[in-house]
C-alpha atoms as a PDB file:
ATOM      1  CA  UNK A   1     103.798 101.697 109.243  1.00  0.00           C
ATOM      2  CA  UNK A   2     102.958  98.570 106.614  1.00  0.00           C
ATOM      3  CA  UNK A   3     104.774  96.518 108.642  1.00  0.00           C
ATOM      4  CA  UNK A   4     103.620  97.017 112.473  1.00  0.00           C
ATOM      5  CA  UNK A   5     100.117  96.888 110.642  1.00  0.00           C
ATOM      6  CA  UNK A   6     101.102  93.197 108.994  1.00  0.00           C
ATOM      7  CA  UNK A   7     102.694  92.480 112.618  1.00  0.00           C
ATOM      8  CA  UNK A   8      99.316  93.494 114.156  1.00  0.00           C
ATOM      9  CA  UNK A   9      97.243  91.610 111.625  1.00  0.00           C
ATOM     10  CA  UNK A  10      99.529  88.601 112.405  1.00  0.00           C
ATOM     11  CA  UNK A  11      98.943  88.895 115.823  1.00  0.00           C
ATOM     12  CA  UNK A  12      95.076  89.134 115.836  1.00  0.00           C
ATOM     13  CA  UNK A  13      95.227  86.361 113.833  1.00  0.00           C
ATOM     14  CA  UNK A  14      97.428  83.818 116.769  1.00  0.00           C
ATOM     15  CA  UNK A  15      94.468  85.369 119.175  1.00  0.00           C
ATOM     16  CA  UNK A  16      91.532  84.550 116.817  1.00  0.00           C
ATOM     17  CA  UNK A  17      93.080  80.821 116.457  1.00  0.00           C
ATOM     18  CA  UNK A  18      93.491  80.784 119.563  1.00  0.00           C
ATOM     19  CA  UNK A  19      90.079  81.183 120.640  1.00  0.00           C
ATOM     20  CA  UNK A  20      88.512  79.017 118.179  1.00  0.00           C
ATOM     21  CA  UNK A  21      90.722  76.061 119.820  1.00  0.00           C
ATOM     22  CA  UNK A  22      89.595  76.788 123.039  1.00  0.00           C
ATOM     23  CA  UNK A  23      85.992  75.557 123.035  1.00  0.00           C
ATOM     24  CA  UNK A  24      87.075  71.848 121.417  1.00  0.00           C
ATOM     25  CA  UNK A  25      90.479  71.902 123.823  1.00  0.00           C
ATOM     26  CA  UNK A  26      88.021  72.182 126.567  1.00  0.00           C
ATOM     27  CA  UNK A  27      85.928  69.396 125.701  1.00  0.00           C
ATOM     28  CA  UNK A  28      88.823  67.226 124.788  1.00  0.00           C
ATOM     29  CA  UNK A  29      90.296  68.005 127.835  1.00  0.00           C
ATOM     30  CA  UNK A  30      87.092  67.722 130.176  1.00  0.00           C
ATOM     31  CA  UNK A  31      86.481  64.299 128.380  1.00  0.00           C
ATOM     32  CA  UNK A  32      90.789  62.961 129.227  1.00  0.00           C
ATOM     33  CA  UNK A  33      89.908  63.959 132.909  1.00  0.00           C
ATOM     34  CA  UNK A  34      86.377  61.806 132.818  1.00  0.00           C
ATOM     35  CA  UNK A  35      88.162  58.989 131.519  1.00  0.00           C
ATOM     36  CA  UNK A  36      90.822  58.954 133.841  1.00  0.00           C
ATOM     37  CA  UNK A  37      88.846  59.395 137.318  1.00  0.00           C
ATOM     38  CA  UNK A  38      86.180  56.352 135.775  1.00  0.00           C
ATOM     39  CA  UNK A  39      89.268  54.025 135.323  1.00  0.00           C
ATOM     40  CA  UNK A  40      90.070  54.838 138.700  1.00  0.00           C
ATOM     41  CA  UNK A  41      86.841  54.377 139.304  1.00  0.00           C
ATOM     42  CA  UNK A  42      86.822  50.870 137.260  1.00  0.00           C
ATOM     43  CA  UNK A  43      89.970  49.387 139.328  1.00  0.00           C
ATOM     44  CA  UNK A  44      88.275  50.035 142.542  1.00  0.00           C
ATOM     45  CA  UNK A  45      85.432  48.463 141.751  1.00  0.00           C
ATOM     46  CA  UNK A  46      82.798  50.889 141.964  1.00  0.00           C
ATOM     47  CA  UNK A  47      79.181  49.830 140.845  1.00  0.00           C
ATOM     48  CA  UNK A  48      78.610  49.914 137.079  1.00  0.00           C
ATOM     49  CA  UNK A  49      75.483  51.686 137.686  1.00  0.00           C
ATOM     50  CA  UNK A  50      77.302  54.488 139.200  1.00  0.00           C
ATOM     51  CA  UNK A  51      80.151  54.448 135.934  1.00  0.00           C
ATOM     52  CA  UNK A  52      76.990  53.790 133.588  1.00  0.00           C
ATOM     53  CA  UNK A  53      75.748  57.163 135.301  1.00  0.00           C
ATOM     54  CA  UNK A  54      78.733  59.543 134.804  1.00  0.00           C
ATOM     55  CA  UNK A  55      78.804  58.059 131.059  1.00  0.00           C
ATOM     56  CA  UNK A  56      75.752  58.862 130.363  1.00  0.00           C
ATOM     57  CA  UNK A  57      76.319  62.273 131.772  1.00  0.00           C
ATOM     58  CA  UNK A  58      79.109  62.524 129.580  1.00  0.00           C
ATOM     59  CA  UNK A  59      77.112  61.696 126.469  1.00  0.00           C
ATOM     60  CA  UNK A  60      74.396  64.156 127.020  1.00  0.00           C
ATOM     61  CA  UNK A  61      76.737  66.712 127.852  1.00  0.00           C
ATOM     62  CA  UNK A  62      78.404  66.438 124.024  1.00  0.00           C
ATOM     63  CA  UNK A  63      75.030  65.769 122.822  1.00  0.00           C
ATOM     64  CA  UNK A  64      73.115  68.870 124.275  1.00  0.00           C
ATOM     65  CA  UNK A  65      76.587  70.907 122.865  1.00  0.00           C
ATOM     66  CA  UNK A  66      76.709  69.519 119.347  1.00  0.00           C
ATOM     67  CA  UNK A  67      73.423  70.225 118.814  1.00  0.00           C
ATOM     68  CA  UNK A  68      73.443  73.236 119.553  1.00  0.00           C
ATOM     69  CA  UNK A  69      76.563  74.140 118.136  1.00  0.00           C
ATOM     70  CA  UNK A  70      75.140  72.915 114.538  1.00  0.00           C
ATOM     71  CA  UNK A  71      71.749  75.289 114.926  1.00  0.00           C
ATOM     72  CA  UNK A  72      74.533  78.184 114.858  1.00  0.00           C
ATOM     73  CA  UNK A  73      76.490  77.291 112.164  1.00  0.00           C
ATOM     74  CA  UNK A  74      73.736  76.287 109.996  1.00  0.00           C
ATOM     75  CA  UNK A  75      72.502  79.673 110.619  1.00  0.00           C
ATOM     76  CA  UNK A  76      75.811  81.531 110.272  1.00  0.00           C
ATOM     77  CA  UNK A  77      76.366  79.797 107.081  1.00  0.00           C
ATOM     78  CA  UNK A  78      72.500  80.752 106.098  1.00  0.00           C
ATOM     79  CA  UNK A  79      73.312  84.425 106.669  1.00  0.00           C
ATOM     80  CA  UNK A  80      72.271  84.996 110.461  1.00  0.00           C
ATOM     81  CA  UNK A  81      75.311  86.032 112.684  1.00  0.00           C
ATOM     82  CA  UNK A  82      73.702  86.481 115.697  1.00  0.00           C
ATOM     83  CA  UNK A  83      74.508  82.920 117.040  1.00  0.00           C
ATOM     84  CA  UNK A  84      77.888  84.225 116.168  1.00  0.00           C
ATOM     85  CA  UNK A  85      78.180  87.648 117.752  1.00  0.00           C
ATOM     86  CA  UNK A  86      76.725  86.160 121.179  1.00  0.00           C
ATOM     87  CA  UNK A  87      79.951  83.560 121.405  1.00  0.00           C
ATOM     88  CA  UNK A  88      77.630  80.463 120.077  1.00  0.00           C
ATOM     89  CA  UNK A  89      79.453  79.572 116.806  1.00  0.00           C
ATOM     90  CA  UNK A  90      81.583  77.504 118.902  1.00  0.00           C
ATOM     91  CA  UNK A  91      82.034  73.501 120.494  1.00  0.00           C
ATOM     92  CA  UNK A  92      82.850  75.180 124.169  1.00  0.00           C
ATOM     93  CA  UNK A  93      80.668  73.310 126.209  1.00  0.00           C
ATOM     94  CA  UNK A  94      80.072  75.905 128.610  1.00  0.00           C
ATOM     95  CA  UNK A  95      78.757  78.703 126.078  1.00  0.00           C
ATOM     96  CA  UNK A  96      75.875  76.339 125.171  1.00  0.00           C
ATOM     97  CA  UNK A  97      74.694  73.993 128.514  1.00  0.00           C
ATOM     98  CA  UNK A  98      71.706  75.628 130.749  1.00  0.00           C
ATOM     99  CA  UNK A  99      72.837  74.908 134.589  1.00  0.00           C
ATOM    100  CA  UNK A 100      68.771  73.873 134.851  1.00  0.00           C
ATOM    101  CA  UNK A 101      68.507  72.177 131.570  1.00  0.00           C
ATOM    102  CA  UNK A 102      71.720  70.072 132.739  1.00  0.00           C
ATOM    103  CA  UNK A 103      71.592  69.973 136.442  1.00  0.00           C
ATOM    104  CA  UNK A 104      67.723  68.174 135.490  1.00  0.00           C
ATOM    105  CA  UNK A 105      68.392  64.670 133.811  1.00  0.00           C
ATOM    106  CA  UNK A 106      71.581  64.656 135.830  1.00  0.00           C
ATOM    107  CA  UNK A 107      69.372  64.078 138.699  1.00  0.00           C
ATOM    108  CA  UNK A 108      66.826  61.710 136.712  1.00  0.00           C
ATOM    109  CA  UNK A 109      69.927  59.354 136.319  1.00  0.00           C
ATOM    110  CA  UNK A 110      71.037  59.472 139.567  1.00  0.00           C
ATOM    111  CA  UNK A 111      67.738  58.517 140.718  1.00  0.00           C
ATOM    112  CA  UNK A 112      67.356  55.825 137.955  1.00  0.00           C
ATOM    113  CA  UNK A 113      64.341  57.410 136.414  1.00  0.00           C
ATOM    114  CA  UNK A 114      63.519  55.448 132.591  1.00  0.00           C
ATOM    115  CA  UNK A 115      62.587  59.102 131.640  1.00  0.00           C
ATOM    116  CA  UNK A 116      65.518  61.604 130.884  1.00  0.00           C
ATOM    117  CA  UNK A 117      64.811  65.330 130.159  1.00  0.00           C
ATOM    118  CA  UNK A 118      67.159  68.048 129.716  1.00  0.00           C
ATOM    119  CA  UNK A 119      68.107  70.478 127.375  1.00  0.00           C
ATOM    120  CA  UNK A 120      70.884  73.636 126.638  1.00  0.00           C
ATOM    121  CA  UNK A 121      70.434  77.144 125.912  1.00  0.00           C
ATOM    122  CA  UNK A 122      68.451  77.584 122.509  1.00  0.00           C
ATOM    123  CA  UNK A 123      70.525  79.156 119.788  1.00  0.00           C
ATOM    124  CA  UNK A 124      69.397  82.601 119.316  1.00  0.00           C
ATOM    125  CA  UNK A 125      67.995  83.092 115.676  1.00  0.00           C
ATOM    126  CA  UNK A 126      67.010  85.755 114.223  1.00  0.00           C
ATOM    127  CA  UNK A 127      64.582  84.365 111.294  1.00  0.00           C
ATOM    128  CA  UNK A 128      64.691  87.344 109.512  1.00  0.00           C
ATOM    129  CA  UNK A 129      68.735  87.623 108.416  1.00  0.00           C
ATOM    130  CA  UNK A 130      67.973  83.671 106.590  1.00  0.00           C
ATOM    131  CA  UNK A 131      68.584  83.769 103.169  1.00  0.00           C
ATOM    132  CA  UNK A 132      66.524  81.723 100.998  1.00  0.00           C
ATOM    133  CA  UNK A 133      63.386  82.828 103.326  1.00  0.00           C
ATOM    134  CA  UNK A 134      61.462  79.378 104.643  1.00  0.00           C
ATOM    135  CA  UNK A 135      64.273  77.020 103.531  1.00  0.00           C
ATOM    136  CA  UNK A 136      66.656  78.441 105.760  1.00  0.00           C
ATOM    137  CA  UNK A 137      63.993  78.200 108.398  1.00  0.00           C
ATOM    138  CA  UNK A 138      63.980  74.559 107.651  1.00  0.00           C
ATOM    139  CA  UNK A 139      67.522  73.986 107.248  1.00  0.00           C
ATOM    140  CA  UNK A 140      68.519  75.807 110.797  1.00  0.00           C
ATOM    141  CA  UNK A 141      65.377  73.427 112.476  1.00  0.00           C
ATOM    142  CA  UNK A 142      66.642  70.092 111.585  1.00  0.00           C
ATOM    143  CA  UNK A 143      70.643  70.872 111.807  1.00  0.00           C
ATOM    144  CA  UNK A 144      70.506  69.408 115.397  1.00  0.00           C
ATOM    145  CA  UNK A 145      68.963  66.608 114.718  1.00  0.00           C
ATOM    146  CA  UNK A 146      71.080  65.648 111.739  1.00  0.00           C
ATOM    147  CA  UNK A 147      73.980  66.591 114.103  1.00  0.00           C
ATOM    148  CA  UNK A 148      72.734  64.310 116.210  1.00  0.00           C
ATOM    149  CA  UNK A 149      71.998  61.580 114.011  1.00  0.00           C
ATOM    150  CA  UNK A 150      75.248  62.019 112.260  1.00  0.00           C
ATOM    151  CA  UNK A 151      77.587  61.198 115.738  1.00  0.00           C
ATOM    152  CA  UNK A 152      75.586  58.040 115.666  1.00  0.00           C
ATOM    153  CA  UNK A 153      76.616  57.294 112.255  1.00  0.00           C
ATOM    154  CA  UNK A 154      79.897  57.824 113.279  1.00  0.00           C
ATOM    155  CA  UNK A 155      80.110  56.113 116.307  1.00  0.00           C
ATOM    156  CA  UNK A 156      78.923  52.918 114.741  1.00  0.00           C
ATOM    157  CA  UNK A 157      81.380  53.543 111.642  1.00  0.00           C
ATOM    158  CA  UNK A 158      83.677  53.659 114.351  1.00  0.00           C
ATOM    159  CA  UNK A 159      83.069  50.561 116.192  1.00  0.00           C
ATOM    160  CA  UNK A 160      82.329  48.417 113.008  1.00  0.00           C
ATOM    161  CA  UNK A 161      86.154  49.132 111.763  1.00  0.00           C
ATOM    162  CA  UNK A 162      87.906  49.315 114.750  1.00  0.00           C
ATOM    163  CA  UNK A 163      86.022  46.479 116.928  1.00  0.00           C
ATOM    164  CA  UNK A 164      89.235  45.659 118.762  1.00  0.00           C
ATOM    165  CA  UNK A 165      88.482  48.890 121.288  1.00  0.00           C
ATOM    166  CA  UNK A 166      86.002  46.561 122.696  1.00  0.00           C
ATOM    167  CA  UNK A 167      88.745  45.196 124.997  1.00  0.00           C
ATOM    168  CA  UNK A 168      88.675  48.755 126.527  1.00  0.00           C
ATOM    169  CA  UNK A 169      86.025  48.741 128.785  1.00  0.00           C
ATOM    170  CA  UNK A 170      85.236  52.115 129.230  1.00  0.00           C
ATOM    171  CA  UNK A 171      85.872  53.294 125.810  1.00  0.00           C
ATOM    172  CA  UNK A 172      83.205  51.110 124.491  1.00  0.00           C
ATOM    173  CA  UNK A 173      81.012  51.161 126.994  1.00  0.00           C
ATOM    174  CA  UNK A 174      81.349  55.155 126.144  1.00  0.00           C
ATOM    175  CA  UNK A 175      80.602  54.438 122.594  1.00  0.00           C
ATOM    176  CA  UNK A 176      77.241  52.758 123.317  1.00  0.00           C
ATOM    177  CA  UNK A 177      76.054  55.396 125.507  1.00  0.00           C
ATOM    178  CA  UNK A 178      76.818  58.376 123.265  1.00  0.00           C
ATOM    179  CA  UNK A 179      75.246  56.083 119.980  1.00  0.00           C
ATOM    180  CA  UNK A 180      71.946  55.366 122.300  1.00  0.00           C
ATOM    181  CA  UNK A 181      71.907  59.144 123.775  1.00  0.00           C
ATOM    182  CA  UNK A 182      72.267  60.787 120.471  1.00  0.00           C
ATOM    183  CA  UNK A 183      70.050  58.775 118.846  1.00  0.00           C
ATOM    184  CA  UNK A 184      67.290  59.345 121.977  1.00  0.00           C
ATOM    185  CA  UNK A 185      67.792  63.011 121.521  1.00  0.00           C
ATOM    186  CA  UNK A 186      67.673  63.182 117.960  1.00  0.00           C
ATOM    187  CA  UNK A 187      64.472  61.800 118.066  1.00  0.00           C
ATOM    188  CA  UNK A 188      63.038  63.312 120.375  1.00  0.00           C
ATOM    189  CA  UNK A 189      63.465  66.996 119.447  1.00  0.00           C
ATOM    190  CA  UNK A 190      62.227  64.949 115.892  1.00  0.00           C
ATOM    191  CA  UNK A 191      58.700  64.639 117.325  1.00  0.00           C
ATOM    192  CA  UNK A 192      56.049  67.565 116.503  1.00  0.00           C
ATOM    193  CA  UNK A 193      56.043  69.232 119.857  1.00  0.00           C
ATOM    194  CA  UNK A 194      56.569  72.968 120.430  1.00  0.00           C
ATOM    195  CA  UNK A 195      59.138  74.101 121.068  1.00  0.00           C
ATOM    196  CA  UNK A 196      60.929  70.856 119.866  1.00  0.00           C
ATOM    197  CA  UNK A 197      62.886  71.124 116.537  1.00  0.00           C
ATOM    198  CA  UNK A 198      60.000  68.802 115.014  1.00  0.00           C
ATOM    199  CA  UNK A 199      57.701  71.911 115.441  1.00  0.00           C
ATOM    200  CA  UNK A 200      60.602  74.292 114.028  1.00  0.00           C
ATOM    201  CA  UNK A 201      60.282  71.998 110.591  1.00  0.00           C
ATOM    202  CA  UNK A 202      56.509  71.743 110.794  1.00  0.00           C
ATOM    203  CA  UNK A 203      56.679  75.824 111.072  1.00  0.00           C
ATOM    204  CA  UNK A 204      58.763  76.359 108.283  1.00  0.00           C
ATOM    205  CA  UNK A 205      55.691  75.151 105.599  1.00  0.00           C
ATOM    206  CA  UNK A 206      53.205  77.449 107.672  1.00  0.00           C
ATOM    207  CA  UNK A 207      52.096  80.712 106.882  1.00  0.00           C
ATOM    208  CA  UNK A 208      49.569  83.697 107.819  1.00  0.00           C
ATOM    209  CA  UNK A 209      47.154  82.949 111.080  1.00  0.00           C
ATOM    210  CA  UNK A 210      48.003  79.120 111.026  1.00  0.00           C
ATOM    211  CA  UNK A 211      52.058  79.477 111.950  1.00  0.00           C
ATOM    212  CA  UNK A 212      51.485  82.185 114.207  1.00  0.00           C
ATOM    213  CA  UNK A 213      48.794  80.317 116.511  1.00  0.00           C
ATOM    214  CA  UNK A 214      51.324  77.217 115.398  1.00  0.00           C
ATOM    215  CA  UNK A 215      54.318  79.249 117.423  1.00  0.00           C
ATOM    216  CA  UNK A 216      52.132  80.564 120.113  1.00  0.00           C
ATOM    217  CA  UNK A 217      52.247  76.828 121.258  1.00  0.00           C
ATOM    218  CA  UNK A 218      55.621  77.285 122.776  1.00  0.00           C
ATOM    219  CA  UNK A 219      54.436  78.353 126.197  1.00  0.00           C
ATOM    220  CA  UNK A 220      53.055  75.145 126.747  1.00  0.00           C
ATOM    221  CA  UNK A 221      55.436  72.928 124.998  1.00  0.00           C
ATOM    222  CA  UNK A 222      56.986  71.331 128.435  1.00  0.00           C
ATOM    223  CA  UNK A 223      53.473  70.759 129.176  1.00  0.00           C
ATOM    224  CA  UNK A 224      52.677  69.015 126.447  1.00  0.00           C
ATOM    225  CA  UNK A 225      55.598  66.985 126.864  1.00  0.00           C
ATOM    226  CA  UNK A 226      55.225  65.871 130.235  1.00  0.00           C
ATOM    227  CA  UNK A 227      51.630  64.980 129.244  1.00  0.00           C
ATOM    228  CA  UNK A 228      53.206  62.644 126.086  1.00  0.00           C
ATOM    229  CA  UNK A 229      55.279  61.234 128.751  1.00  0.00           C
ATOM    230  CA  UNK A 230      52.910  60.179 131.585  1.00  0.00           C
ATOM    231  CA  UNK A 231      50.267  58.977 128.910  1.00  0.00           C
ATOM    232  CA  UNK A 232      52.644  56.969 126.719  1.00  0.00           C
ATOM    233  CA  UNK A 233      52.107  58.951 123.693  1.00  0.00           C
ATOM    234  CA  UNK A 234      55.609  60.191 123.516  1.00  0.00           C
ATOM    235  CA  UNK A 235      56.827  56.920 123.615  1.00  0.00           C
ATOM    236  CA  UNK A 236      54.707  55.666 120.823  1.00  0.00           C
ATOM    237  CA  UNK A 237      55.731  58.247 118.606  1.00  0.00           C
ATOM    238  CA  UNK A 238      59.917  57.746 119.581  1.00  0.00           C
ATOM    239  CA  UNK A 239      59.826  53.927 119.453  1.00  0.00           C
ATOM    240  CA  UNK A 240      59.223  53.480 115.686  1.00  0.00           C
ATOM    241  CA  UNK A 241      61.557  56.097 114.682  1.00  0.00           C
ATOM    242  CA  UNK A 242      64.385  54.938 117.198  1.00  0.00           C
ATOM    243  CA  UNK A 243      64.060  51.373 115.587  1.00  0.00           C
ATOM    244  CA  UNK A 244      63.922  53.020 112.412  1.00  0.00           C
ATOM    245  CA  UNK A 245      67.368  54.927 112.849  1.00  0.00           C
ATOM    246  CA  UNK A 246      69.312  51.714 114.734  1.00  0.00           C
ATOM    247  CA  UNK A 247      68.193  49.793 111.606  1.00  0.00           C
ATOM    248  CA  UNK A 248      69.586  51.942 109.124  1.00  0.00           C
ATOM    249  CA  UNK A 249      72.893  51.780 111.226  1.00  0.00           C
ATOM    250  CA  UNK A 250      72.851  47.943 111.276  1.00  0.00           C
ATOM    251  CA  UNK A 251      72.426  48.463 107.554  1.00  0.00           C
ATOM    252  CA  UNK A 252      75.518  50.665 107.912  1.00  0.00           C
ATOM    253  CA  UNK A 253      77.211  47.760 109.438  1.00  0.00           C
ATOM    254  CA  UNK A 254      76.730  45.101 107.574  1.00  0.00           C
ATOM    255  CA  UNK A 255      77.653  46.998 104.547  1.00  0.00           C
ATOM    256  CA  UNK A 256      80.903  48.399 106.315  1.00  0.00           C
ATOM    257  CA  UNK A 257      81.450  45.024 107.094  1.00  0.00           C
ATOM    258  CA  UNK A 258      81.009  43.420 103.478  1.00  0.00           C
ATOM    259  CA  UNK A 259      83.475  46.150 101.975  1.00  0.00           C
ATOM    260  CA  UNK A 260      86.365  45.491 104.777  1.00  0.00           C
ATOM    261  CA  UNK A 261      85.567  42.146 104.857  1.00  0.00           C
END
């Protein structure tokens, strides 16, 4: 009996590997295929527009799924499961993007629109299972964001040290577009709006009457957006903080730089 119970045990344990290898398999796999139909793409001479498109596609795609995926494993790892037990604690694309939220700014692109807007199924949280009460409130709200901020980083750690993929076309044209995209998104869902991660961080210092009438906002956070957008004010808040952020990575450089020197 001990042993077809260790023999079961070993076996549950190949399948529960398994499945945790599927969701980054998938992307690595969906990202070999996009690289191989662009080159294709590249040596017949199709329009960089159209390649610049597809790329950027690309980048949100990881984006909108990283993001997510850190909102459930800073929650998981604050004592809220539920992420977890709905198949969410995981970097399979599919289990996070919203066929609306991605099907949106795919079409913006296509039509060459300067304003992008999409998003991926929110992380389901349940606010009450955080430990550490209004901290892990906070902590859950900005994970995205530092996800976000934190591929940046590593992109341009990436293409300070190895600068010699620049002689791949597509690779580093790639690179750019994920560094600009996650830095776009990262600052965006930065900025105060409900339902935006920004208002998530604001909400965590609120209490009583104020956050309540603070989260009631949500129904007309698109709304407000779309307003922001039309009457610049949504620019004027991301500009300063997207300069802010690529500055901090040319600081990055230069002192990446200095050490390999």
């Amino acid at each position: 009996m001990r042993r077809k119970r260790r023999g079961r045990g070993y076996e549950w344990n190949i399948q529960s590997l398994i499945n945790k290898l599927i969701g980054p398999a998938t992307v690595v796999a969906v990202l070999i295929l996009g690289y191989q139909v662009l080159q294709k793409a590249v040596e017949a001479s199709v329009s960089y527009d159209f390649i610049r498109s597809v790329l950027m596609i690309g980048a949100l795609i990881v984006a909108f799924s990283i993001h997510e995926w850190a909102h459930a494993v800073v929650a998981y790892l604050c004592g809220d499961d539920t992420a977890k037990d709905e198949g969410r604690l995981t970097l399979n694309i599919f289990k996070h993007l919203d066929p609306v939220g991605i099907i949106f700014p795919i079409a913006l692109i296509l039509m060459g629109s300067p304003f992008i807007f999409g998003w991926a199924r929110p992380v389901p949280i349940n606010y009450m299972r955080l430990k550490n009460g209004r901290l892990g409130e906070f902590l859950v709200a900005i994970a995205g964001v530092t996800s976000n901020f934190l591929i940046g980083l590593l992109v341009i750690t990436i293409m300070t040290l190895f600068p010699e993929i620049s002689s791949n076309f597509l690779i580093w044209r790639f690179m750019n577009v994920l560094l600009s995209v996650n830095v776009s998104l990262g600052v965006f869902n930065l900025l105060p709006i409900p339902p935006l991660d920004g208002s998530r961080v604001i909400g965590s210092f609120l209490d009583g009457e104020l956050r309540y009438k603070w989260f009631s906002l949500d129904r007309y956070g698109y709304m407000f957006i779309l307003v922001g957008y039309y009457t610049g004010i949504t620019r004027a808040m991301m500009v300063p903080l997207y300069n802010l952020v690529f500055e901090f990575y040319r600081f990055v450089s230069v002192l990446l730089n200095g050490i390999i020197g």
